[in-house]
N, C-alpha and C. Protein backbone atom coordinates (compact mmCIF):
# COMPACT_ATOMS: atom_id res chain seq x y z
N UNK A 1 210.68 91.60 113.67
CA UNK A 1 211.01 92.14 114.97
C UNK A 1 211.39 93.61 114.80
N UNK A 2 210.55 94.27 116.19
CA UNK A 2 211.44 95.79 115.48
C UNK A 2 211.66 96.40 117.27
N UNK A 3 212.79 96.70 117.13
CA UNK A 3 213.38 97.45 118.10
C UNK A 3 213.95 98.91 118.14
N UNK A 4 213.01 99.19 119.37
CA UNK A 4 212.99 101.03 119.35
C UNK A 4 213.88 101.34 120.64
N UNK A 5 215.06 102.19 119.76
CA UNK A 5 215.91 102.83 121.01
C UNK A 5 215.25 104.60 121.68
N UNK A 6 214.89 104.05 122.51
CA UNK A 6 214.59 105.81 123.11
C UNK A 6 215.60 106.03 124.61
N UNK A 7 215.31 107.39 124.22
CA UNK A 7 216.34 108.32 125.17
C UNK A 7 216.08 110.04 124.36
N UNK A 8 216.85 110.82 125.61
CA UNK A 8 216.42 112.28 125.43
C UNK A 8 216.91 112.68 126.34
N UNK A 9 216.45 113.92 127.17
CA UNK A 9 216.63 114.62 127.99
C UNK A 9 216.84 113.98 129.38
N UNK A 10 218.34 114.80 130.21
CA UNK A 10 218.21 114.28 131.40
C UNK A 10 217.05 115.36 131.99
N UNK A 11 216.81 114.58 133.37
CA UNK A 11 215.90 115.43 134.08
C UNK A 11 216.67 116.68 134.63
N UNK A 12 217.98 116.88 134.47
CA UNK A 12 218.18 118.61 134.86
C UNK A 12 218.26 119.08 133.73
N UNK A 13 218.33 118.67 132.81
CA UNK A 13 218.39 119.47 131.46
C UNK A 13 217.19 119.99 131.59
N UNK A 14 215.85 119.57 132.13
CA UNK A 14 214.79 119.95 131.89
C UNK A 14 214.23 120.97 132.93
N UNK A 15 214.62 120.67 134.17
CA UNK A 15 214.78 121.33 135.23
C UNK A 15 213.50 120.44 135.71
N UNK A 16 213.05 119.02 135.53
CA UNK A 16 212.06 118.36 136.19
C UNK A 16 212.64 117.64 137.02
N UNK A 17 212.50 117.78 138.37
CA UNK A 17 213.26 116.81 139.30
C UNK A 17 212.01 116.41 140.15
N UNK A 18 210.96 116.84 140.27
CA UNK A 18 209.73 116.39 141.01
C UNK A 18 208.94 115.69 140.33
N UNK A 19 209.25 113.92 140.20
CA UNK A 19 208.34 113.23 139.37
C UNK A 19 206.36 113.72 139.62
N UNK A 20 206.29 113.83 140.27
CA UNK A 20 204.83 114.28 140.25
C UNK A 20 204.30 115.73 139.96
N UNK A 21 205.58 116.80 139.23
CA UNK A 21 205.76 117.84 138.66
C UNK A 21 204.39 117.38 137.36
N UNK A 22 203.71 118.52 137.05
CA UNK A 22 203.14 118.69 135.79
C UNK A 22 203.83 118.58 134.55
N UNK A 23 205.59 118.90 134.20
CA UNK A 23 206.12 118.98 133.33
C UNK A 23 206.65 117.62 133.10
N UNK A 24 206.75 116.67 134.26
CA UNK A 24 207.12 115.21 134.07
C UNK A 24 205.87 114.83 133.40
N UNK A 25 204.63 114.51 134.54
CA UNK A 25 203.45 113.91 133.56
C UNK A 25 203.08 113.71 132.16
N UNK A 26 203.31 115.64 131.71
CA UNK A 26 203.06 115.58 130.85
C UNK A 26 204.18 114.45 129.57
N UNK A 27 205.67 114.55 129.65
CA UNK A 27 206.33 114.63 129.13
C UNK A 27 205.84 113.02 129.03
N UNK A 28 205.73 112.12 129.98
CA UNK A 28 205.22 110.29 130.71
C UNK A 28 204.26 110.11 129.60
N UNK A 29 203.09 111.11 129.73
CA UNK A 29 202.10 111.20 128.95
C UNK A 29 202.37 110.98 127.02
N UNK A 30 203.20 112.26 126.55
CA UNK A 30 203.67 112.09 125.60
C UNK A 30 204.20 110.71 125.31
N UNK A 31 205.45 110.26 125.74
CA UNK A 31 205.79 109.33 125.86
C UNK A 31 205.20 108.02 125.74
N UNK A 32 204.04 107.69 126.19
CA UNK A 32 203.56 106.78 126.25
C UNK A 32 202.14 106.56 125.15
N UNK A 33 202.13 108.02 124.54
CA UNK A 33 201.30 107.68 123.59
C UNK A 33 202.47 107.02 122.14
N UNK A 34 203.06 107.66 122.63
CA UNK A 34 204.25 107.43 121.24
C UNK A 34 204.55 105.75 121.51
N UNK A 35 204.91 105.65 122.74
CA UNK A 35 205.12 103.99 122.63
C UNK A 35 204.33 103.16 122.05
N UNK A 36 203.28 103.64 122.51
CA UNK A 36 201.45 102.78 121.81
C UNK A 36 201.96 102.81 120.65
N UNK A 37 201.70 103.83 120.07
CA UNK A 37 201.78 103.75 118.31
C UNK A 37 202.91 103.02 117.93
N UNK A 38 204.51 102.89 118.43
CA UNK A 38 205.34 102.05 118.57
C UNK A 38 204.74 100.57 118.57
N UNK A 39 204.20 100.06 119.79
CA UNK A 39 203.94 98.81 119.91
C UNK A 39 202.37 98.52 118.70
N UNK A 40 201.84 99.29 118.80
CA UNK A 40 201.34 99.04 117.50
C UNK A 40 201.06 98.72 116.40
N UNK A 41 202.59 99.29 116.45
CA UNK A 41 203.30 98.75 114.82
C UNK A 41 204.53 98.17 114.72
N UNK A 42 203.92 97.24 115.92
CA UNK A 42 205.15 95.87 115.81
C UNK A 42 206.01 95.91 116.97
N UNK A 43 206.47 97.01 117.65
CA UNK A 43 207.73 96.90 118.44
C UNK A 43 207.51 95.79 119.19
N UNK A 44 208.71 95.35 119.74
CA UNK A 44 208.82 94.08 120.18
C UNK A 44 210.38 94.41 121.21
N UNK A 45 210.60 95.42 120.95
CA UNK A 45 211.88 95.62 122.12
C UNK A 45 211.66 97.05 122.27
N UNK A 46 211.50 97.05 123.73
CA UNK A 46 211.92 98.98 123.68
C UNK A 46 213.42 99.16 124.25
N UNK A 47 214.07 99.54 123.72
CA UNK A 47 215.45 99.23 124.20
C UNK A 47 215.79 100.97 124.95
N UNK A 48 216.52 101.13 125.95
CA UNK A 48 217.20 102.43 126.89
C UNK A 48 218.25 102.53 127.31
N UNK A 49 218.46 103.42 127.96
CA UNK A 49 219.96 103.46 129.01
C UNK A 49 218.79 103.85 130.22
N UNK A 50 220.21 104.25 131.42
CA UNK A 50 218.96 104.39 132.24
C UNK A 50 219.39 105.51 133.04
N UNK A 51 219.96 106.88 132.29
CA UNK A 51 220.18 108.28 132.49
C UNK A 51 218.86 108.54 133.16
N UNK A 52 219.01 109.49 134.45
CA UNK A 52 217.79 110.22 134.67
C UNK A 52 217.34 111.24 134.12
N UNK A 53 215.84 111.17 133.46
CA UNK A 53 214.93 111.98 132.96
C UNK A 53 214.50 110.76 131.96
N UNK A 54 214.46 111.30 130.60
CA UNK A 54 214.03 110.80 129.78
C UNK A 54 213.93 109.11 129.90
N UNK A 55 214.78 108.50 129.91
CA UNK A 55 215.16 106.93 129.80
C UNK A 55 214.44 106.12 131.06
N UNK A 56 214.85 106.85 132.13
CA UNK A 56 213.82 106.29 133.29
C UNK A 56 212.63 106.52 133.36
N UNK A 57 212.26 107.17 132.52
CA UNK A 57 210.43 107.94 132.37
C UNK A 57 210.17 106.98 131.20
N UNK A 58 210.94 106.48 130.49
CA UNK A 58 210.51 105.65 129.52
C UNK A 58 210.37 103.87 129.98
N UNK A 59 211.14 103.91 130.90
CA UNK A 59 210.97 102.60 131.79
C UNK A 59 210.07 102.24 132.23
N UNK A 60 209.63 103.22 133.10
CA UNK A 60 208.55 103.24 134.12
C UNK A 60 206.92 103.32 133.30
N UNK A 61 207.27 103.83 131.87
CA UNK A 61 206.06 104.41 131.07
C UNK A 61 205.73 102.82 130.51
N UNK A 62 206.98 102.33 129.75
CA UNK A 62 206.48 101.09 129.05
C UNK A 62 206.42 99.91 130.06
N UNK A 63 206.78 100.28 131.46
CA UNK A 63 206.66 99.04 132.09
C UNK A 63 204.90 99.06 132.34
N UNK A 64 204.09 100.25 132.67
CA UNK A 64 202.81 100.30 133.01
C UNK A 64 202.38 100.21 131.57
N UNK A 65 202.35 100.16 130.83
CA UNK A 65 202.14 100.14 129.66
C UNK A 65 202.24 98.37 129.22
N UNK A 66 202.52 97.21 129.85
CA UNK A 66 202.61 96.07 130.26
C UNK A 66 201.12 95.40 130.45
N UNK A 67 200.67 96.13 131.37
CA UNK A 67 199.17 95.63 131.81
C UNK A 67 198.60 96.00 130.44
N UNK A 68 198.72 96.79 129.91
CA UNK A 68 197.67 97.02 128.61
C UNK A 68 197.87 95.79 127.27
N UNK A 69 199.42 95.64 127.50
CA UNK A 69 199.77 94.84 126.17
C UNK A 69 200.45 93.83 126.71
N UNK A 70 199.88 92.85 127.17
CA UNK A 70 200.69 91.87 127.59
C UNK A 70 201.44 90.72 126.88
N UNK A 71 202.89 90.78 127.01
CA UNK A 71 203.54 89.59 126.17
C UNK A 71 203.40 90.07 125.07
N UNK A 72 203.16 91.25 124.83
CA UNK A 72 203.69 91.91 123.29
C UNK A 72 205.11 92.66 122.80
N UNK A 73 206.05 92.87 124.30
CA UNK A 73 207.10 93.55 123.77
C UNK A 73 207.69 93.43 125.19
N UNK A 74 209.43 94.02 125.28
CA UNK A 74 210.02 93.60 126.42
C UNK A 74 210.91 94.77 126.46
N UNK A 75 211.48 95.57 127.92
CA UNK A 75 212.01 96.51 127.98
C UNK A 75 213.27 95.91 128.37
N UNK A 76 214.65 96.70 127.54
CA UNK A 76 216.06 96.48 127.65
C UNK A 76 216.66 97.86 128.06
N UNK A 77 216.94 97.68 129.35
CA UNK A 77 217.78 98.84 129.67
C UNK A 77 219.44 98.26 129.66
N UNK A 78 220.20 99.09 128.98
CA UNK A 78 221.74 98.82 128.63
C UNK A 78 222.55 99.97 129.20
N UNK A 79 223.32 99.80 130.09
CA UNK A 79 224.82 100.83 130.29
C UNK A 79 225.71 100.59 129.52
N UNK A 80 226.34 102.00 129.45
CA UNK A 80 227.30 102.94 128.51
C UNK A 80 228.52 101.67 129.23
N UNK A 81 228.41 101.33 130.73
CA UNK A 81 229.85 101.16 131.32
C UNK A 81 229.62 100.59 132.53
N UNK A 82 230.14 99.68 133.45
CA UNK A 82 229.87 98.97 134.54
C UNK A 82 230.09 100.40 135.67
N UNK A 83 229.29 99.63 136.82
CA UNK A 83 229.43 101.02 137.96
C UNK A 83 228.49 102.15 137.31
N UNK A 84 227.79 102.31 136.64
CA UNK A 84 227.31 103.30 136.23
C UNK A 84 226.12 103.91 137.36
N UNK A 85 226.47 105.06 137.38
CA UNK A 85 225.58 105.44 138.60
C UNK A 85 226.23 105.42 140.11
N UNK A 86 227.45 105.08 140.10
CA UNK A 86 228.08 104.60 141.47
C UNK A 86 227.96 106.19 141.77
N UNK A 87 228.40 107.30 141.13
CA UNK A 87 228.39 108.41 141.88
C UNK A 87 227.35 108.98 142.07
N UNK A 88 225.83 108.52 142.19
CA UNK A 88 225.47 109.13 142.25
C UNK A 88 225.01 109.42 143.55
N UNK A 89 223.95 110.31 143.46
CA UNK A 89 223.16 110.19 145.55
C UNK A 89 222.39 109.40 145.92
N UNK A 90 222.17 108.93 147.02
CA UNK A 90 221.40 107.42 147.51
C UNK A 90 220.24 107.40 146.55
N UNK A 91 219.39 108.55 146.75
CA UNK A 91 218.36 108.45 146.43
C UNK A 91 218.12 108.20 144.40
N UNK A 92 218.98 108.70 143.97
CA UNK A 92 218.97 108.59 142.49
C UNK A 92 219.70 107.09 142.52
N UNK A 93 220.43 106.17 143.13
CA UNK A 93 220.82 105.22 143.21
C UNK A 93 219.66 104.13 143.05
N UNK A 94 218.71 104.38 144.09
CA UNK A 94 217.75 104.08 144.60
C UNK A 94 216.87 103.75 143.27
N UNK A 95 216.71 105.15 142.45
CA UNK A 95 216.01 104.93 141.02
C UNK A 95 216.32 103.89 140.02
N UNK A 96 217.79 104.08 140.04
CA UNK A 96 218.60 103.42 138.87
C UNK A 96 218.18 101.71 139.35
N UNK A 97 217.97 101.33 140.65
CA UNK A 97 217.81 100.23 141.29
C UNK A 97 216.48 99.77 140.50
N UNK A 98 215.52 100.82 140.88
CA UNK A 98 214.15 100.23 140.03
C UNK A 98 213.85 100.34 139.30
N UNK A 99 214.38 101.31 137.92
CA UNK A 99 214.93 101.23 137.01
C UNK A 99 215.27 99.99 135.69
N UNK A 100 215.97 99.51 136.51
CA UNK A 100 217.24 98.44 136.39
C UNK A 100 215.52 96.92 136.72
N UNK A 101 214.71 96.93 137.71
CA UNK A 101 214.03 95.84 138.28
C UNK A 101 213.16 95.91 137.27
N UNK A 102 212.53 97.09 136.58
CA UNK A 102 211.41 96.71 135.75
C UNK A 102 211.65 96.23 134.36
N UNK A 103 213.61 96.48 133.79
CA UNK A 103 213.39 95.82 133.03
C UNK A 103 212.98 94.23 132.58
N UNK A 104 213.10 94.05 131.89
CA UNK A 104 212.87 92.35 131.78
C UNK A 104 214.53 92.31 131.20
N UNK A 105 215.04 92.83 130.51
CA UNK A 105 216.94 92.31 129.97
C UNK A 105 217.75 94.01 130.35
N UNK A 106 218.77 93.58 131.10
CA UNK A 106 219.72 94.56 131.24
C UNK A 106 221.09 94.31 131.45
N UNK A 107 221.99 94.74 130.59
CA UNK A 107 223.26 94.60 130.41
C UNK A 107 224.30 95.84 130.67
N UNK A 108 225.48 95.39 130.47
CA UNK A 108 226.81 96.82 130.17
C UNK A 108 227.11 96.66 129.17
N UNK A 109 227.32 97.82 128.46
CA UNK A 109 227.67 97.49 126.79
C UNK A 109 229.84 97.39 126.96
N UNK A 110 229.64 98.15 128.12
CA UNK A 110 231.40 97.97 128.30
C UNK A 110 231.46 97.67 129.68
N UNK A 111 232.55 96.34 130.16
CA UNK A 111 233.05 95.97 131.19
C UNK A 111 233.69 96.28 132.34
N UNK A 112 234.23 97.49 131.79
CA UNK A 112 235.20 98.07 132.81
C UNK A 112 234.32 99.90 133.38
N UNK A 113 234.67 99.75 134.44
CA UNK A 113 234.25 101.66 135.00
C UNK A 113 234.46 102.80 133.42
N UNK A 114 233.91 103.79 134.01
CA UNK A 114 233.65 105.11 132.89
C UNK A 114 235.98 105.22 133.16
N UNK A 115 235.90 105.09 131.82
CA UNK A 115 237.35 105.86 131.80
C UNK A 115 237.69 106.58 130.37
N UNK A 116 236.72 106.55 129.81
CA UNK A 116 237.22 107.30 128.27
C UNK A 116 235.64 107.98 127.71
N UNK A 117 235.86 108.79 127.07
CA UNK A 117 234.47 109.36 126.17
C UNK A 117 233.93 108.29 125.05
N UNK A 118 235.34 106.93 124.89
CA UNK A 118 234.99 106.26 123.47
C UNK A 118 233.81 105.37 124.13
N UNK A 119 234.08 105.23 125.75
CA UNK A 119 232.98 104.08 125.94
C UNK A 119 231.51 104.69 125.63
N UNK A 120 231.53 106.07 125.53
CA UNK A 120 229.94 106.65 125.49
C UNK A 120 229.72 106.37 123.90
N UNK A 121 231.17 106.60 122.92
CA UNK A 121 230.27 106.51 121.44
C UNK A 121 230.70 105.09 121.66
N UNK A 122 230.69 104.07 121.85
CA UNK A 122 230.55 102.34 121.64
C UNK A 122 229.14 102.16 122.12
N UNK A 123 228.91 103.01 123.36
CA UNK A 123 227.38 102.35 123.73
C UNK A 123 226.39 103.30 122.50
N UNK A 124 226.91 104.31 122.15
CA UNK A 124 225.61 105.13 120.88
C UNK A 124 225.99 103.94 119.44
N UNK A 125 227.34 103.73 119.40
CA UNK A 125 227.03 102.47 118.26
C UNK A 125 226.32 101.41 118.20
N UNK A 126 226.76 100.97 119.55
CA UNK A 126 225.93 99.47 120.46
C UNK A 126 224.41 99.70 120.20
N UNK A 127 224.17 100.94 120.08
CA UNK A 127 222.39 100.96 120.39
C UNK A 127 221.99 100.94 119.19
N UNK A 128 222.91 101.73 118.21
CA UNK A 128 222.37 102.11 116.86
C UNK A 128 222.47 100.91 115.81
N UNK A 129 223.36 99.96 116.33
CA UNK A 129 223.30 98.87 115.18
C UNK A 129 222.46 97.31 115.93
N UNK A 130 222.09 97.73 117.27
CA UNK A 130 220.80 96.57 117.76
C UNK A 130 219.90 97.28 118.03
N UNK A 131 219.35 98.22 117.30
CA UNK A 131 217.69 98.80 117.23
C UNK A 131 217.50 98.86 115.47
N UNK A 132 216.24 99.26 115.62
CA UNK A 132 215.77 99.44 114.30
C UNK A 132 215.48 101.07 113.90
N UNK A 133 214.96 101.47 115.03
CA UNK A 133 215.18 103.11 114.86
C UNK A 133 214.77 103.67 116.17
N UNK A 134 214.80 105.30 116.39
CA UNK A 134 214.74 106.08 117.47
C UNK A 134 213.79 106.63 117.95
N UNK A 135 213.57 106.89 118.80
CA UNK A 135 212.70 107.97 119.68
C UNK A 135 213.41 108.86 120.67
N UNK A 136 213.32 109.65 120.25
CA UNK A 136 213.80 111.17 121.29
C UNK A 136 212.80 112.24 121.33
N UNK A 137 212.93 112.45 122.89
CA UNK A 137 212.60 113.74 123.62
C UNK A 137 213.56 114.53 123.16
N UNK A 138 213.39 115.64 121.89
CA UNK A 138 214.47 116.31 121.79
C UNK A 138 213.86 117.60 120.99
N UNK A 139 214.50 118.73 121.33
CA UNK A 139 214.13 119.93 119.99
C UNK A 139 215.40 120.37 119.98
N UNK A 140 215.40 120.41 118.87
CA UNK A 140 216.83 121.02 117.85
C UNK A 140 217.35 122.55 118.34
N UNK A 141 216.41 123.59 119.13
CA UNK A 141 216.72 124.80 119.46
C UNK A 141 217.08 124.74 120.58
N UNK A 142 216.93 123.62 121.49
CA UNK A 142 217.68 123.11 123.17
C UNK A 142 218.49 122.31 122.66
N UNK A 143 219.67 121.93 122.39
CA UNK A 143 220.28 120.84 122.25
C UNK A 143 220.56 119.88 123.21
N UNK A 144 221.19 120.47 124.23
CA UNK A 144 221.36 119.57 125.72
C UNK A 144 222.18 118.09 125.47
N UNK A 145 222.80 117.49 125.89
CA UNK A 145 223.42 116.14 125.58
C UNK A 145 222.85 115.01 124.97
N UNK A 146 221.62 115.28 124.00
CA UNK A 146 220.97 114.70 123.14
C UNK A 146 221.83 114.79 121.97
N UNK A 147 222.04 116.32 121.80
CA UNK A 147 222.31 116.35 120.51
C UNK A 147 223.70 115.31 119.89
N UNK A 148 224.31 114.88 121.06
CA UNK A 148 225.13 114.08 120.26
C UNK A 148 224.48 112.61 120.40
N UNK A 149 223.54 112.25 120.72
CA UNK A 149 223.14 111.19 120.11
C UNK A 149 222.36 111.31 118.33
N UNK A 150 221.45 112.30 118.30
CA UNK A 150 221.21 113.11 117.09
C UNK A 150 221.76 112.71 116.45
N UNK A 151 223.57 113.43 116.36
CA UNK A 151 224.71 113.58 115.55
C UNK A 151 225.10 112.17 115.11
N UNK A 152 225.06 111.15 116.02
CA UNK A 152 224.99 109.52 116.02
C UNK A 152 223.91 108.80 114.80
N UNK A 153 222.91 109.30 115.06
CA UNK A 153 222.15 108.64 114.45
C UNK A 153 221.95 108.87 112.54
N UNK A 154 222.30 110.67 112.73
CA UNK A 154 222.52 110.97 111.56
C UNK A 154 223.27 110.53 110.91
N UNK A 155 224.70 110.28 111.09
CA UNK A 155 225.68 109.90 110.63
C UNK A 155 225.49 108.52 110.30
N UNK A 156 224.67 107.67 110.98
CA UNK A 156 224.29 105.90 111.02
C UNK A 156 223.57 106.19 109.70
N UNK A 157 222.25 106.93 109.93
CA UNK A 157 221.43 106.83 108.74
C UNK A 157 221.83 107.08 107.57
N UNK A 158 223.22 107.69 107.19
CA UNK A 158 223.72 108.03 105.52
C UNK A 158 224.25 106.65 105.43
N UNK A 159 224.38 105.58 105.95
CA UNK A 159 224.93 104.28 105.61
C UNK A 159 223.90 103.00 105.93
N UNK A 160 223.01 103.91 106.64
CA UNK A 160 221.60 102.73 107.06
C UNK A 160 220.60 102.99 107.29
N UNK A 161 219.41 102.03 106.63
CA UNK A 161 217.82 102.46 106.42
C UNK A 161 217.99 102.60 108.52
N UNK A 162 217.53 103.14 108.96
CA UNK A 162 217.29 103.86 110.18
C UNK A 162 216.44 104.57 110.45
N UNK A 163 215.16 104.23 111.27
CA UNK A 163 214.24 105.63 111.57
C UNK A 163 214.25 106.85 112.78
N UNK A 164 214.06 107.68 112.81
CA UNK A 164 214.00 108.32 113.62
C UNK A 164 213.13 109.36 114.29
N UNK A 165 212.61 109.55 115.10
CA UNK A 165 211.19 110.29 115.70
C UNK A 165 211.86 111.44 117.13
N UNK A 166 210.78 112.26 116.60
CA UNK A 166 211.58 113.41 117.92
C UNK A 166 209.82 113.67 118.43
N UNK A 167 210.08 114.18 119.92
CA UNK A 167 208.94 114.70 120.80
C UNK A 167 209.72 115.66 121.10
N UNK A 168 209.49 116.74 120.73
CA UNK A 168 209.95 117.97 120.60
C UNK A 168 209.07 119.17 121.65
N UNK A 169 209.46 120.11 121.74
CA UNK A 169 209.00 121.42 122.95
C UNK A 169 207.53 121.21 122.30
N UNK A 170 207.20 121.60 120.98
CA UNK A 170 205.88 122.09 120.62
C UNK A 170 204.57 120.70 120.73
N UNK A 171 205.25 119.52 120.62
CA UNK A 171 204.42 118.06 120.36
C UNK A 171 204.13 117.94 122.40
N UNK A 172 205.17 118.55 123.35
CA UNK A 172 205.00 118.60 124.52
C UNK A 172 203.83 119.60 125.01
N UNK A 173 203.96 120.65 124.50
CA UNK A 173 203.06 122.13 124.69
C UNK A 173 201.72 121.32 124.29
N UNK A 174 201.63 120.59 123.28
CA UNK A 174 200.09 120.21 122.36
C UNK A 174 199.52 118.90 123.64
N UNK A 175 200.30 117.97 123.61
CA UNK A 175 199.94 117.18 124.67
C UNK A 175 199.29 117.84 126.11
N UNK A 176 200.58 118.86 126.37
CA UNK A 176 199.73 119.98 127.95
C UNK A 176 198.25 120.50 127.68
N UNK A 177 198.09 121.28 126.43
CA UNK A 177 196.58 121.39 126.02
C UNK A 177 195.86 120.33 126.03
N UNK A 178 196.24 119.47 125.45
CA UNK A 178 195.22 117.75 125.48
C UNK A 178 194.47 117.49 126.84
N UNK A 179 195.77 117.57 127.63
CA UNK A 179 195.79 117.31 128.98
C UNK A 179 195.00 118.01 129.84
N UNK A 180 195.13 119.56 129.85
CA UNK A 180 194.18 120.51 130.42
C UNK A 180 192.99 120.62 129.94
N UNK A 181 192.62 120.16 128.19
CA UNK A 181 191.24 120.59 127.77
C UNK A 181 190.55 119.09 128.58
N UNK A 182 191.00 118.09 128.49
CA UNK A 182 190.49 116.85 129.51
C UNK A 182 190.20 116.88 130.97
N UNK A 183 191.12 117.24 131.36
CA UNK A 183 190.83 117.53 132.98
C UNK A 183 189.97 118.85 133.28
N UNK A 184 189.65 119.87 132.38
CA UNK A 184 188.23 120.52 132.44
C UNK A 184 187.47 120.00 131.88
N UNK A 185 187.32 119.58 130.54
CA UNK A 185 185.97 118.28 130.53
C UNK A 185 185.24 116.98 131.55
N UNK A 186 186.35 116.82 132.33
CA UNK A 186 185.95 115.61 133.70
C UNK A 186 184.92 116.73 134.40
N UNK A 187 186.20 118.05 134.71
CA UNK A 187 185.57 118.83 135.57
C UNK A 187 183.84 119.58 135.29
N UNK A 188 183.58 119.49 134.43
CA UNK A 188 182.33 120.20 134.14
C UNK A 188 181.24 118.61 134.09
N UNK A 189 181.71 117.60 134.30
CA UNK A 189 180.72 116.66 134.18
C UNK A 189 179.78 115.89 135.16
């Protein structure tokens, strides 16, 4: 069994708030080739939180990603903390709602409302010792509130075989070329 924790960027870190933005697609796109090669080679849990940007793009990616591989793997979205999302605005509520519907298992890693920073490192422990290794949307020259999951994982891996994978600015830029040299190849045909 192998279970892949992904997460990365929120969507303002990125400044993508228009899912049908070019910079989402692409990022969906990335994403979902990486899952392939993931389920590929075995995954059998894609495990998340369900922060907007990254984690909900990974929901929505491996849930369509379902019709292709059926009954080969199952999406677990997990909160840091009960209520999660209560503040947010209808409409991001709204997300977290469907979100939350496409997984197949979703839990709270802690019982009670957000009241301490320890509940955020219990849910980065929670993830790091029920996965097998990582996937992040992340480059090391943006840090953005990734980097302390990063810092998490590093610290896991000097005490445990742990893998870890980044989709980084430049693996995003290469995908946008992919993407554009294709959609002028349709176009000339």
């Amino acid at each position: 069994m192998s279970r892949q924790w992904i997460t990365g960027y929120r969507s303002y870190e990125l400044g993508a708030f228009d899912e049908k933005s070019p910079k989402v697609q692409i990022i969906k796109r990335s994403l979902r080739n990486q899952l392939i090669d993931l389920i590929d080679n075995g995954c059998d849990w894609i495990i998340t939180g369900a922060q907007l940007g990254t984690e909900q793009w990974t929901v929505e990616t491996a849930a369509d990603l379902k019709k292709q591989f059926p009954n080969q793997f199952q999406i677990a979205v997990m909160l840091p903390f009960s209520e999660f999302g209560a503040q947010w605005n209808e409409t991001n509520q709204l997300r977290l709602q469907q979100t939350l519907a496409l997984a197949d298992f979703s839990a709270t890693v802690s019982q009670v409302p957000y009241h301490s920073p320890q509940q955020l490192k219990n849910y980065q422990q929670f993830m790091l010792t029920h996965t097998d290794g990582a996937l992040l949307l992340y480059d090391s020259e943006n840090e953005g509130k990734t980097q302390y999951d990063v810092r998490a994982i590093e610290a896991f891996q000097q005490q445990h075989p742990y893998t870890c994978q980044f989709i980084d600015f430049d693996d995003l830029q290469e995908e946008a070329n992919q993407y554009e040299t294709e959609i002028n190849s349709e176009f000339f045909k």
